[in-house]
C-alpha atoms as a PDB file:
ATOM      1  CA  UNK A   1     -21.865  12.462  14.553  1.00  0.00           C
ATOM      2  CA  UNK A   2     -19.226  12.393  17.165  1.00  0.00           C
ATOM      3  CA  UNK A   3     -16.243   9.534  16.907  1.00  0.00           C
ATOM      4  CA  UNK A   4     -14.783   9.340  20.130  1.00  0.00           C
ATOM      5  CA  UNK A   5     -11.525   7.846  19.152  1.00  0.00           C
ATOM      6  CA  UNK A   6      -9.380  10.912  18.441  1.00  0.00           C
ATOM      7  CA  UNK A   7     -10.703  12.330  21.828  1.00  0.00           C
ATOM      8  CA  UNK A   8      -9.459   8.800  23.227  1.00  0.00           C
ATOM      9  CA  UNK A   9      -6.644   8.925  21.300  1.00  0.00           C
ATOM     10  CA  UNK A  10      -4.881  12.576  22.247  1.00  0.00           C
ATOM     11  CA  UNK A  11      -6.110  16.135  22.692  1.00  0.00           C
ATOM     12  CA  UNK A  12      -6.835  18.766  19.803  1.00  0.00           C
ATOM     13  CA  UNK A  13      -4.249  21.047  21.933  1.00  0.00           C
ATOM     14  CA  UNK A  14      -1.809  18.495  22.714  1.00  0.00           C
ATOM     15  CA  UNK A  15      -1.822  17.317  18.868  1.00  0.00           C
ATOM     16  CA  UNK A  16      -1.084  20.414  17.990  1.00  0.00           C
ATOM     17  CA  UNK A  17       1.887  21.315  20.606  1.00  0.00           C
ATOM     18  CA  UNK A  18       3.515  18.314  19.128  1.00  0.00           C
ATOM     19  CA  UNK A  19       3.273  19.282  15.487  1.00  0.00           C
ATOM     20  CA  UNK A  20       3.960  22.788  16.710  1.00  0.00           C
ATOM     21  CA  UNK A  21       7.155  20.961  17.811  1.00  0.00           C
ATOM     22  CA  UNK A  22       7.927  18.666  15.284  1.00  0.00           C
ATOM     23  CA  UNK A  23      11.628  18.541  14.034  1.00  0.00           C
ATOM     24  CA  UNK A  24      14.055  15.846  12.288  1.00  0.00           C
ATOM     25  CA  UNK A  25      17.126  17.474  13.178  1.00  0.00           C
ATOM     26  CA  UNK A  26      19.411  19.458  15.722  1.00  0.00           C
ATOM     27  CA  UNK A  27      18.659  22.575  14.677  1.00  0.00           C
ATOM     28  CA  UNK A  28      22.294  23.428  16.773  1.00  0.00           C
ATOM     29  CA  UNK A  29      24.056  20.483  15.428  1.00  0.00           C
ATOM     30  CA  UNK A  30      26.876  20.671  12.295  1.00  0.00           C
ATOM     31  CA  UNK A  31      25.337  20.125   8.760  1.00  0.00           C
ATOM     32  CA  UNK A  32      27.050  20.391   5.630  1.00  0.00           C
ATOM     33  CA  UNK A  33      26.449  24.046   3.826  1.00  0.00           C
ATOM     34  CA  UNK A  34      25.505  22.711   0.377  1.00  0.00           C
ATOM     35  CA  UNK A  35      22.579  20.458   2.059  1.00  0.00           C
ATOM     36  CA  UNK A  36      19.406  22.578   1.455  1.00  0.00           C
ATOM     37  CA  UNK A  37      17.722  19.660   2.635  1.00  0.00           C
ATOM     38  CA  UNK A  38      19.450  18.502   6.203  1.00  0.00           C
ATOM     39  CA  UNK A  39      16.200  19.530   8.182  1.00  0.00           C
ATOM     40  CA  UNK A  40      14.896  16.678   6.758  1.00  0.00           C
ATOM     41  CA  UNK A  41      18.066  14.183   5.764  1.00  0.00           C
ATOM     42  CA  UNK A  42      17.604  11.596   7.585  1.00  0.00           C
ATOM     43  CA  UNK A  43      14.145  11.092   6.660  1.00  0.00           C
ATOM     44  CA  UNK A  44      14.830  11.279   3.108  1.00  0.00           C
ATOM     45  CA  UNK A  45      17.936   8.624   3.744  1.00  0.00           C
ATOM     46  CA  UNK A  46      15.669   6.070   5.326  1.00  0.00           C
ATOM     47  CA  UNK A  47      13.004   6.774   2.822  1.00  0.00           C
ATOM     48  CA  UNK A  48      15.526   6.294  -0.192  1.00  0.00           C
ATOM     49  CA  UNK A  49      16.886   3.012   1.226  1.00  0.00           C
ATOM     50  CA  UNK A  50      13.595   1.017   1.706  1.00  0.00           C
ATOM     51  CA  UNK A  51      11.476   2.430  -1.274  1.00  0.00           C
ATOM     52  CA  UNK A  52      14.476   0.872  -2.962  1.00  0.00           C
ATOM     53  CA  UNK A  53      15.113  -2.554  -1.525  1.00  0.00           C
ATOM     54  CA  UNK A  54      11.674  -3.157  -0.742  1.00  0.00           C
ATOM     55  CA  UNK A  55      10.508  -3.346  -4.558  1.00  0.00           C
ATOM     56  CA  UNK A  56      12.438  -3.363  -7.627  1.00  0.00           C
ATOM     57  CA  UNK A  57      10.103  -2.179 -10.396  1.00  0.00           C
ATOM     58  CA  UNK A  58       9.549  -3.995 -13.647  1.00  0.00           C
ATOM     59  CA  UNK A  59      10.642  -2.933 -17.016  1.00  0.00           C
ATOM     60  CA  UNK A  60       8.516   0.147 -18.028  1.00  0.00           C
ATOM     61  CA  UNK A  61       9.258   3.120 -15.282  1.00  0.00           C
ATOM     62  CA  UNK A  62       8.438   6.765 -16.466  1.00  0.00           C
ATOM     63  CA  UNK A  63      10.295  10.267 -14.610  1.00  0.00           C
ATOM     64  CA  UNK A  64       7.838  13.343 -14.347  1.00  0.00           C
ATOM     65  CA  UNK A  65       7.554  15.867 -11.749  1.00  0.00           C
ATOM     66  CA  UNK A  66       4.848  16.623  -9.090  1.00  0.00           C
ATOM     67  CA  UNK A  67       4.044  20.246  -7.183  1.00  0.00           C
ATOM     68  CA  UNK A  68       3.375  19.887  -3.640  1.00  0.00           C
ATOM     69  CA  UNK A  69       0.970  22.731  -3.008  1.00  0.00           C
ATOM     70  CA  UNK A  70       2.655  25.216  -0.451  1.00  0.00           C
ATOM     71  CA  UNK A  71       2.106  29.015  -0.108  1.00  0.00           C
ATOM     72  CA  UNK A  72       4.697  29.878   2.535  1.00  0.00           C
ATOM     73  CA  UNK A  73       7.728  31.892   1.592  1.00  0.00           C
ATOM     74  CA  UNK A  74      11.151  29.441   0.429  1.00  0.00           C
ATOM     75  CA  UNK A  75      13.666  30.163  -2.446  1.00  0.00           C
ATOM     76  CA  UNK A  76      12.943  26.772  -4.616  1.00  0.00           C
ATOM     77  CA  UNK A  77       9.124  27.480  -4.561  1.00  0.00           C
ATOM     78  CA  UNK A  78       7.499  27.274  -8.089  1.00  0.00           C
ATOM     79  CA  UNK A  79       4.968  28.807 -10.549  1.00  0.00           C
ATOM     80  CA  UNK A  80       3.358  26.420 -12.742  1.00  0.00           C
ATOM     81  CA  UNK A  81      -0.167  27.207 -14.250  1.00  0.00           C
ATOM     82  CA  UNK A  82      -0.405  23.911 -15.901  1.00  0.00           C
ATOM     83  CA  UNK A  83      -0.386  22.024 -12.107  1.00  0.00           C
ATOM     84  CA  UNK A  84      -3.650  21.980 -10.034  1.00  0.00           C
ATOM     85  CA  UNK A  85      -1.589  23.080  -7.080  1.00  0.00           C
ATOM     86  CA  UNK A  86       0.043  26.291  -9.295  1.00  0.00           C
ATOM     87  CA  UNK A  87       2.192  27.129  -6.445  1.00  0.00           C
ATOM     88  CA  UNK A  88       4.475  25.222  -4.029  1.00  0.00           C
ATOM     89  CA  UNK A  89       7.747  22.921  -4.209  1.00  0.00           C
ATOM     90  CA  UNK A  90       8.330  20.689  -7.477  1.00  0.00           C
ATOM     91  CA  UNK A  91       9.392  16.946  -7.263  1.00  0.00           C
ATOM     92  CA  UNK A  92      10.900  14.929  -9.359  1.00  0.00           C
ATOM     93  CA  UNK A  93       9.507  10.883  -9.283  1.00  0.00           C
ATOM     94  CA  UNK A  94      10.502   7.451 -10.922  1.00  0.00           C
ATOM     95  CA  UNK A  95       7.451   5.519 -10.785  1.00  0.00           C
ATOM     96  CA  UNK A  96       6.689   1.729 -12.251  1.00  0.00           C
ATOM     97  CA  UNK A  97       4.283   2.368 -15.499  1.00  0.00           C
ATOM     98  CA  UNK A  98       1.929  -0.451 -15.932  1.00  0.00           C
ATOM     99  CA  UNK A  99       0.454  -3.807 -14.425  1.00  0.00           C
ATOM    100  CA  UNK A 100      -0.034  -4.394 -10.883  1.00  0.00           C
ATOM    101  CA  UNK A 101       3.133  -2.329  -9.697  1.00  0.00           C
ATOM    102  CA  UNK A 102       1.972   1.006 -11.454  1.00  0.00           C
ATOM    103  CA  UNK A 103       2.330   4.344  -9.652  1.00  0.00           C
ATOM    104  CA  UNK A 104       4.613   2.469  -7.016  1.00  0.00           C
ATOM    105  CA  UNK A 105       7.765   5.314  -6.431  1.00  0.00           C
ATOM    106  CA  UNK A 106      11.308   3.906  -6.698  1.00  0.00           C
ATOM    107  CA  UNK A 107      12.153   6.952  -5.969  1.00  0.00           C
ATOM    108  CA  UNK A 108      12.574  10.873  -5.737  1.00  0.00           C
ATOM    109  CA  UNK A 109      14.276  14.126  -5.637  1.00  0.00           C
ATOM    110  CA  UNK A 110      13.523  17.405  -3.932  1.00  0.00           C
ATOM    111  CA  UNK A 111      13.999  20.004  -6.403  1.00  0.00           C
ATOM    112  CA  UNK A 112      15.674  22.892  -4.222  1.00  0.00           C
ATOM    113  CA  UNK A 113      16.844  25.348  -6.538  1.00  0.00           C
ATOM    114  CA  UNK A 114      19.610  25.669  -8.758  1.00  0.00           C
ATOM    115  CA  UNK A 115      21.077  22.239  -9.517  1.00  0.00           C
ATOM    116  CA  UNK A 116      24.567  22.220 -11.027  1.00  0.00           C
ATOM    117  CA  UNK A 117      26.317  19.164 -12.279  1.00  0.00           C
ATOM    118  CA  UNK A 118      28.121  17.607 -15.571  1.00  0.00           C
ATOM    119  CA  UNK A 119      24.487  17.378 -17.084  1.00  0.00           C
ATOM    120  CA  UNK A 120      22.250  19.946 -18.011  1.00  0.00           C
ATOM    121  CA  UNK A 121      19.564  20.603 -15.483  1.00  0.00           C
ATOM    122  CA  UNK A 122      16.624  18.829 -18.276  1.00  0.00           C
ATOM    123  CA  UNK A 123      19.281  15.605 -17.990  1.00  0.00           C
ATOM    124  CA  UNK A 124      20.372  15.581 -14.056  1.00  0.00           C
ATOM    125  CA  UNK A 125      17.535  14.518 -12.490  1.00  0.00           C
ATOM    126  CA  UNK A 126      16.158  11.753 -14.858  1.00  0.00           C
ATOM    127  CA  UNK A 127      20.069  10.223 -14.417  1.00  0.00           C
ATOM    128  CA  UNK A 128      19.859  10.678 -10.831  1.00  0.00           C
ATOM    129  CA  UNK A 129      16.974   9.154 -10.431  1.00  0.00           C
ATOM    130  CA  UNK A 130      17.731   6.260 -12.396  1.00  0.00           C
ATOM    131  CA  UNK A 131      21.163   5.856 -10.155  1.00  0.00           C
ATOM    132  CA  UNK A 132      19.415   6.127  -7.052  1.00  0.00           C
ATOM    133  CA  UNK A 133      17.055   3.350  -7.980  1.00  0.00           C
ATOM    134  CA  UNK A 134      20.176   1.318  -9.592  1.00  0.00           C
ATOM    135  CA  UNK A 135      18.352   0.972 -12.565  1.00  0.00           C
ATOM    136  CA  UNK A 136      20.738   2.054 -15.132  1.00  0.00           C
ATOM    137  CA  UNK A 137      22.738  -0.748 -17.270  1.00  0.00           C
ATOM    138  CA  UNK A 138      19.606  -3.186 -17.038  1.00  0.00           C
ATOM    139  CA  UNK A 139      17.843  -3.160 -20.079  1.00  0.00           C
ATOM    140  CA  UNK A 140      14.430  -0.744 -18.561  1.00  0.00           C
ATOM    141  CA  UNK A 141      12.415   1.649 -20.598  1.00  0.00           C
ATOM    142  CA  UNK A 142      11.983   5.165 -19.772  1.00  0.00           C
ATOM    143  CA  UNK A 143       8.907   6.822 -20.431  1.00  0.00           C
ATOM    144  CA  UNK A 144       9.290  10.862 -19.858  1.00  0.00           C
ATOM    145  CA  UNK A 145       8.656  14.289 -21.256  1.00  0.00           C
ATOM    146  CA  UNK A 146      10.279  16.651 -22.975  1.00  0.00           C
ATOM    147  CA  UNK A 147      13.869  15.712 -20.791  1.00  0.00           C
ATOM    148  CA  UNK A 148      16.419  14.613 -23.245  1.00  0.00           C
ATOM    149  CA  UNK A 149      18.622  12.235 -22.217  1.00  0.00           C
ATOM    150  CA  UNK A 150      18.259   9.412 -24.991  1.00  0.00           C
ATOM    151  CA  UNK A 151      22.026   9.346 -25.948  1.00  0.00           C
ATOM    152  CA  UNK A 152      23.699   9.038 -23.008  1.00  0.00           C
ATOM    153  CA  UNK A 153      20.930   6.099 -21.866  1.00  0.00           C
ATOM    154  CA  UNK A 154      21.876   4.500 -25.025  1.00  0.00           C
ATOM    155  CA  UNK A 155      24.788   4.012 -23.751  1.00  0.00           C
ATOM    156  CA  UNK A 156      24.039   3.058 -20.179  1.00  0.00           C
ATOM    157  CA  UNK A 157      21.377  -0.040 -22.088  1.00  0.00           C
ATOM    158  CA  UNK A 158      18.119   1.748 -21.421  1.00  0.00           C
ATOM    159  CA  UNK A 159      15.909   2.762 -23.854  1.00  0.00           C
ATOM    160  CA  UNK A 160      13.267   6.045 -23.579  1.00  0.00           C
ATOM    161  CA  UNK A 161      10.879   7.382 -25.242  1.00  0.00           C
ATOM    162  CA  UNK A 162       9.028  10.952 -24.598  1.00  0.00           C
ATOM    163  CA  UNK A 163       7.847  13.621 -26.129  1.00  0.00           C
ATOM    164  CA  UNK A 164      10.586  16.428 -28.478  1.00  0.00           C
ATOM    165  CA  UNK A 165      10.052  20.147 -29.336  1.00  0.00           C
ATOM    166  CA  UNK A 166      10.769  20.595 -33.058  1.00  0.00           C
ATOM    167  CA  UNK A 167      12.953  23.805 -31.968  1.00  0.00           C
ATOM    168  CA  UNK A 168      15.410  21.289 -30.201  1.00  0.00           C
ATOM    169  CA  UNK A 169      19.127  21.528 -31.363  1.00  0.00           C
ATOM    170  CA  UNK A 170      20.010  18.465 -33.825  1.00  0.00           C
ATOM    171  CA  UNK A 171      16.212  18.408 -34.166  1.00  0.00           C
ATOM    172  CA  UNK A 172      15.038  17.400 -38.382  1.00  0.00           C
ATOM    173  CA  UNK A 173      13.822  20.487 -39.984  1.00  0.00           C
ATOM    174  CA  UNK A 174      12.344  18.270 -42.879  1.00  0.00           C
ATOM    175  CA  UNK A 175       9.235  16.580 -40.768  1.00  0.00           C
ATOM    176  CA  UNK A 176       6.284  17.453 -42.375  1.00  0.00           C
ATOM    177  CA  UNK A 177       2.995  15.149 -41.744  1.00  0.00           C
ATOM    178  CA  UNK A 178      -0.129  16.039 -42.650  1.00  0.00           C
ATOM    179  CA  UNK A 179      -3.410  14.504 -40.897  1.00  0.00           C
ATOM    180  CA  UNK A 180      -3.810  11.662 -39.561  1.00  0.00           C
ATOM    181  CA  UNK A 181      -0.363  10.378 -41.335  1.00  0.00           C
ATOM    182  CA  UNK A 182       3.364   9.825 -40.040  1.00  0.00           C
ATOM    183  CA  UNK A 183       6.742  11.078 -41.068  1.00  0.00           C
ATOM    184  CA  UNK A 184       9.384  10.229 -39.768  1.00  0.00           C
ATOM    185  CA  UNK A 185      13.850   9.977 -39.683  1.00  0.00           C
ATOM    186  CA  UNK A 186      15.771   7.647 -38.297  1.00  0.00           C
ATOM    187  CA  UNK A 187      19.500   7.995 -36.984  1.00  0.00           C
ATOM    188  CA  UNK A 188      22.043   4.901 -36.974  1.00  0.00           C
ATOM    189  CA  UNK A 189      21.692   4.665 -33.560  1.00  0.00           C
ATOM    190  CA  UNK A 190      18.588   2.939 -33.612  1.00  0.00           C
ATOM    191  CA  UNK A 191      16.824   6.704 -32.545  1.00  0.00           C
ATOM    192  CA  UNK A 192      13.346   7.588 -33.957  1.00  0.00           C
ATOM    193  CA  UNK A 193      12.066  11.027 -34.486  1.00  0.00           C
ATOM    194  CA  UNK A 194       8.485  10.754 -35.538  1.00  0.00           C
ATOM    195  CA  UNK A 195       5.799  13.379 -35.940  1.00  0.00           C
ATOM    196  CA  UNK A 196       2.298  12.496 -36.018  1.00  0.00           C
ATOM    197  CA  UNK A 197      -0.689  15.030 -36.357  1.00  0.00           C
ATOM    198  CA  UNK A 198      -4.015  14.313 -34.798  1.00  0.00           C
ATOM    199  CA  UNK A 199      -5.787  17.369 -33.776  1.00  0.00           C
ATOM    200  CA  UNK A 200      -2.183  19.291 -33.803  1.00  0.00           C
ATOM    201  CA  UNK A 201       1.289  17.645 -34.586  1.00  0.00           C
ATOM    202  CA  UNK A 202       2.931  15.433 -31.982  1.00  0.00           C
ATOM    203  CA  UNK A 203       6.620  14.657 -31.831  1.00  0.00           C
ATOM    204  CA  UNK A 204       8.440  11.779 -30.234  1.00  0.00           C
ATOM    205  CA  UNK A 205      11.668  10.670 -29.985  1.00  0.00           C
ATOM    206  CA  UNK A 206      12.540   6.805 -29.081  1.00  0.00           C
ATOM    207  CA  UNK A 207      14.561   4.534 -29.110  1.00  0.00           C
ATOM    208  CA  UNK A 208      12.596   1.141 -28.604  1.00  0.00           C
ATOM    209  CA  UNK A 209      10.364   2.186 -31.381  1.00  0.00           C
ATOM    210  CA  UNK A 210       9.764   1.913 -35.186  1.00  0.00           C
ATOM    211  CA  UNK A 211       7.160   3.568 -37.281  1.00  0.00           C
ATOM    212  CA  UNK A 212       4.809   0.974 -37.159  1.00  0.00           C
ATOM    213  CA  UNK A 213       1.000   2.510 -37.040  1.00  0.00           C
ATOM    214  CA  UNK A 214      -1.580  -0.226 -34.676  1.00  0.00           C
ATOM    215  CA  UNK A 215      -4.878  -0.076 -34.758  1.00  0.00           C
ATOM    216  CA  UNK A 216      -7.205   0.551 -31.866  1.00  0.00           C
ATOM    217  CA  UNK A 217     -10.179  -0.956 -30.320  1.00  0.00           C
ATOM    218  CA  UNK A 218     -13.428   0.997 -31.415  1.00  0.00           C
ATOM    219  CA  UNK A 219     -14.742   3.490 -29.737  1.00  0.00           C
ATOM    220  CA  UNK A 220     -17.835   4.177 -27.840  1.00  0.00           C
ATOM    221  CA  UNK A 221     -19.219   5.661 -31.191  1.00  0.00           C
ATOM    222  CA  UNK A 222     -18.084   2.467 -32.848  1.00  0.00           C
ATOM    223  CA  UNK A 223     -15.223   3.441 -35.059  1.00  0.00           C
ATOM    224  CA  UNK A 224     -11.294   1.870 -35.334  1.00  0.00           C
ATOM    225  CA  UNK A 225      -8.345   4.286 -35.446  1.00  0.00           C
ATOM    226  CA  UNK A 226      -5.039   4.070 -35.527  1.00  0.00           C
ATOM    227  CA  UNK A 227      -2.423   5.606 -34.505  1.00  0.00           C
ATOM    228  CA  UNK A 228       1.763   4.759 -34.308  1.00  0.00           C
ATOM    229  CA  UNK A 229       2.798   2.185 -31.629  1.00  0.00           C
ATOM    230  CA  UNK A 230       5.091   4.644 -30.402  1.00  0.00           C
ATOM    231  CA  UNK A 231       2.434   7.023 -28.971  1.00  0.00           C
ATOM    232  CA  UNK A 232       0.211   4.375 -27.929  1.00  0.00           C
ATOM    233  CA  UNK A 233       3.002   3.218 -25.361  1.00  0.00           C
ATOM    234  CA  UNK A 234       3.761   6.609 -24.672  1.00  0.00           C
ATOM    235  CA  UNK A 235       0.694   7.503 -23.534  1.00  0.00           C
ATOM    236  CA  UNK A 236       0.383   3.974 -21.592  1.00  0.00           C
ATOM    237  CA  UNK A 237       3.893   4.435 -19.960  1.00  0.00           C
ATOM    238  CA  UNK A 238       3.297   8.092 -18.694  1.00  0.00           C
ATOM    239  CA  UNK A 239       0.665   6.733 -16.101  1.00  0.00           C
ATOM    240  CA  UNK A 240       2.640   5.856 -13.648  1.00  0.00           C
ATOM    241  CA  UNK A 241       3.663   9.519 -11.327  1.00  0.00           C
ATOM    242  CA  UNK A 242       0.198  10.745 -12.378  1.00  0.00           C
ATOM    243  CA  UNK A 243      -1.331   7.337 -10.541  1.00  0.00           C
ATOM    244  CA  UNK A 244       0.878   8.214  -7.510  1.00  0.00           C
ATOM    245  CA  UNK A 245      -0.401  11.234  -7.061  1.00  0.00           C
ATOM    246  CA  UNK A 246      -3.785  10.665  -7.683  1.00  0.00           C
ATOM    247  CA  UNK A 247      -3.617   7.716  -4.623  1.00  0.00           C
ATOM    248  CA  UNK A 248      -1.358   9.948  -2.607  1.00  0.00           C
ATOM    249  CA  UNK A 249      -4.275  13.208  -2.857  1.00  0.00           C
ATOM    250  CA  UNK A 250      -7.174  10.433  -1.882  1.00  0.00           C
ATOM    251  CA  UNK A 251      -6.774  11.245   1.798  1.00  0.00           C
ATOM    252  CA  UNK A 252      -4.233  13.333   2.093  1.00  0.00           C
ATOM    253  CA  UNK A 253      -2.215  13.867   5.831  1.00  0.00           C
ATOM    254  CA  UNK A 254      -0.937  17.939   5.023  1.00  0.00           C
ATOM    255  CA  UNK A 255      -2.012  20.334   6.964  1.00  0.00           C
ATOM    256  CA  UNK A 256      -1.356  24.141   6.962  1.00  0.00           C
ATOM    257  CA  UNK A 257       1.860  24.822   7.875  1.00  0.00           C
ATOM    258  CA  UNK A 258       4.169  27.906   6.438  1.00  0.00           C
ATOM    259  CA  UNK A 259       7.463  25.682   7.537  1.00  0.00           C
ATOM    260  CA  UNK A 260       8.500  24.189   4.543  1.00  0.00           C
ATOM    261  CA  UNK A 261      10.252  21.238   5.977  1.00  0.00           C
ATOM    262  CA  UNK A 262       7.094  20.199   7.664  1.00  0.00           C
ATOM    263  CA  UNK A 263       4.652  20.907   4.661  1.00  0.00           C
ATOM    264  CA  UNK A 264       7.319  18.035   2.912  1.00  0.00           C
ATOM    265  CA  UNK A 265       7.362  15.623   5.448  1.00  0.00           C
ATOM    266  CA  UNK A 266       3.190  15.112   5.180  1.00  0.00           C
ATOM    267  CA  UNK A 267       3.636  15.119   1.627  1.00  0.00           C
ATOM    268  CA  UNK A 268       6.537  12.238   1.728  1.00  0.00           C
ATOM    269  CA  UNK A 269       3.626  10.253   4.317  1.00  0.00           C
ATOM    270  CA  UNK A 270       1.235  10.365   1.993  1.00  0.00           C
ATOM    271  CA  UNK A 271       3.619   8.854  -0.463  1.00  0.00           C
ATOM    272  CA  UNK A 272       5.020   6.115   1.900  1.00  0.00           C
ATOM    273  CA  UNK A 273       1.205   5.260   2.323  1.00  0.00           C
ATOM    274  CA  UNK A 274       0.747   4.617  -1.276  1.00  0.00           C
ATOM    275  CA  UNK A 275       3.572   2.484  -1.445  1.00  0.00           C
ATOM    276  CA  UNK A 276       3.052   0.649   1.633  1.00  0.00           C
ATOM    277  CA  UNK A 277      -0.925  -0.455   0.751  1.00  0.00           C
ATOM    278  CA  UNK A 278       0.385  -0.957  -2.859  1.00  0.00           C
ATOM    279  CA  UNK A 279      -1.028  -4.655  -4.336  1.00  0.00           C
ATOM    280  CA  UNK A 280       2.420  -5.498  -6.003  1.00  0.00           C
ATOM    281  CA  UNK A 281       3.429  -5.748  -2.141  1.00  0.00           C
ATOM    282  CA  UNK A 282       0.656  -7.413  -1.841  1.00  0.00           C
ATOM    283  CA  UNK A 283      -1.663  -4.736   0.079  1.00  0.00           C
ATOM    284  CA  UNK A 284      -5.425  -5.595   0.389  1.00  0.00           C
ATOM    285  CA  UNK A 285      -6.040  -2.268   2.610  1.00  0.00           C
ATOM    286  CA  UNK A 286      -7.312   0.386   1.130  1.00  0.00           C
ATOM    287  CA  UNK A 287      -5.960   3.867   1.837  1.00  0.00           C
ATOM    288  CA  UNK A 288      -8.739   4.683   3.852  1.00  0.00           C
ATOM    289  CA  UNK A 289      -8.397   1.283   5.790  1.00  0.00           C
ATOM    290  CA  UNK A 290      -4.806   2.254   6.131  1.00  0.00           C
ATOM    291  CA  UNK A 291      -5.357   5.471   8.231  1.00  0.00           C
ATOM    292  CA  UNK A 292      -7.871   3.769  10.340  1.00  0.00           C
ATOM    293  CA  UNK A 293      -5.748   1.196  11.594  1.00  0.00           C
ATOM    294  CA  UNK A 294      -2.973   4.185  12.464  1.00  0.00           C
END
């Protein structure tokens, strides 16, 4: 059972001086007081720069956010009980949506607490995410949830589609299908509010869609449904951040740590890995592959 390489490789205790040691700044140098983040800046700079001129993602992209599990004590940590990690530092991701290129990151934010700008906080960080990847005036479809920043990427020639509440200000009142049928309003914009029910109503807002109901493949039991394009593509496009994470928890690199600028450095290495083996870069490693040749 023994695999002499790590013992060939370094020490347990002198692995874990240096990680005991690790830092990615001067702790005694100058750094600007509204930078939550300069322990890890220039990390994050690199990052940003090659994620972004390595690949430029295809037309579908979809913004969600991930929680990088961490139980040590820091202002921006998070409760969310719909998250398998529940507890630990959110993270905001664009991410390609479909063919080859899906779950590749474009890029990403650090969500450190409270985040004041022009836009509301629901807005900011699907527009900042879409600047830092230069994506914006270029014709791409957003695929996100419950963030509402349709009119303003009207204007900026990028359609999006996601999911609505029905409490939402400027919201219909009037939607009112029953099951297994559509209703549906439609603004002179070229914006779609449609509400479908299934086993409970569903709401989306779009504007690359019409009503138009397709018709699936059968099931395993044998029968067709159908249900509106809209969702369909919805569903489809929201793929992408869950993908990343999926490949990025596969064989993870984090390790117990109660620094919180450490805990986020592992996580950003497991993300780099993703995108490094990814096959639209034309990676025939697999992940595991990919740490043994490290």
């Amino acid at each position: 059972m023994s695999s002499s390489v790590f013992a060939k490789t370094m020490t347990r205790d002198r692995y874990d001086v240096l990680t005991s040691a690790l830092h990615f700044a001067d702790n005694e140098g100058e750094h600007p007081a509204e930078d939550r983040l300069w322990k890890l800046r220039h990390v994050l700079d690199v990052l940003d720069s090659t994620y972004r001129s390595v690949f430029v993602p295809n037309k579908n992209v979809t913004v969600d956010e991930s929680l990088w599990a961490f139980k040590g004590r820091h202002h921006a940590r998070q409760y969310n009980p719909s998250k398998r990690a529940r507890r630990g530092l959110k993270d905001y991701k664009l991410c390609s949506s479909d063919g080859p290129e899906a779950g590749y990151t474009a890029a990403f934010k650090i969500y450190m607490g409270q985040d004041r700008g022009v836009f509301p906080s629901s807005m900011k960080a699907v527009t900042d995410l879409l600047e830092k990847a230069d994506l914006l005036d270029k014709g791409y479809q957003l695929h996100t949830d419950n963030w509402y920043t349709f009119h303003y990427l009207q204007t900026r020639k990028t359609s999006a589609v996601g999911t609505v509440r029905l409490n939402r200000r400027g919201m219909p009142s009037d939607l009112q299908a029953s099951r297994g049928q559509i209703d549906f309003r439609s603004s002179k914009t070229g914006m779609i509010c449609l509400q479908w029910v299934d086993k409970r109503p569903v709401t989306m807002l779009s504007t690359a869609h019409t009503s138009k109901v397709v018709t699936l493949p059968p099931n395993r039991r044998g029968v067709e449904r159908s249900k509106p394009e809209v969702v369909v593509e919805y569903n489809n496009g929201m793929k992408g951040v869950e993908l990343s994470d999926q490949l990025a928890q596969s064989y993870p690199s984090t390790k117990k740590t109660v620094k919180w600028y450490k805990k986020i450095f592992f996580y950003l290495l497991d993300m780099s890995t993703t995108n490094a083996i990814h096959r639209a870069l034309g990676g025939k490693l697999t992940q595991y592959e990919s740490f043994e040749d490290c």
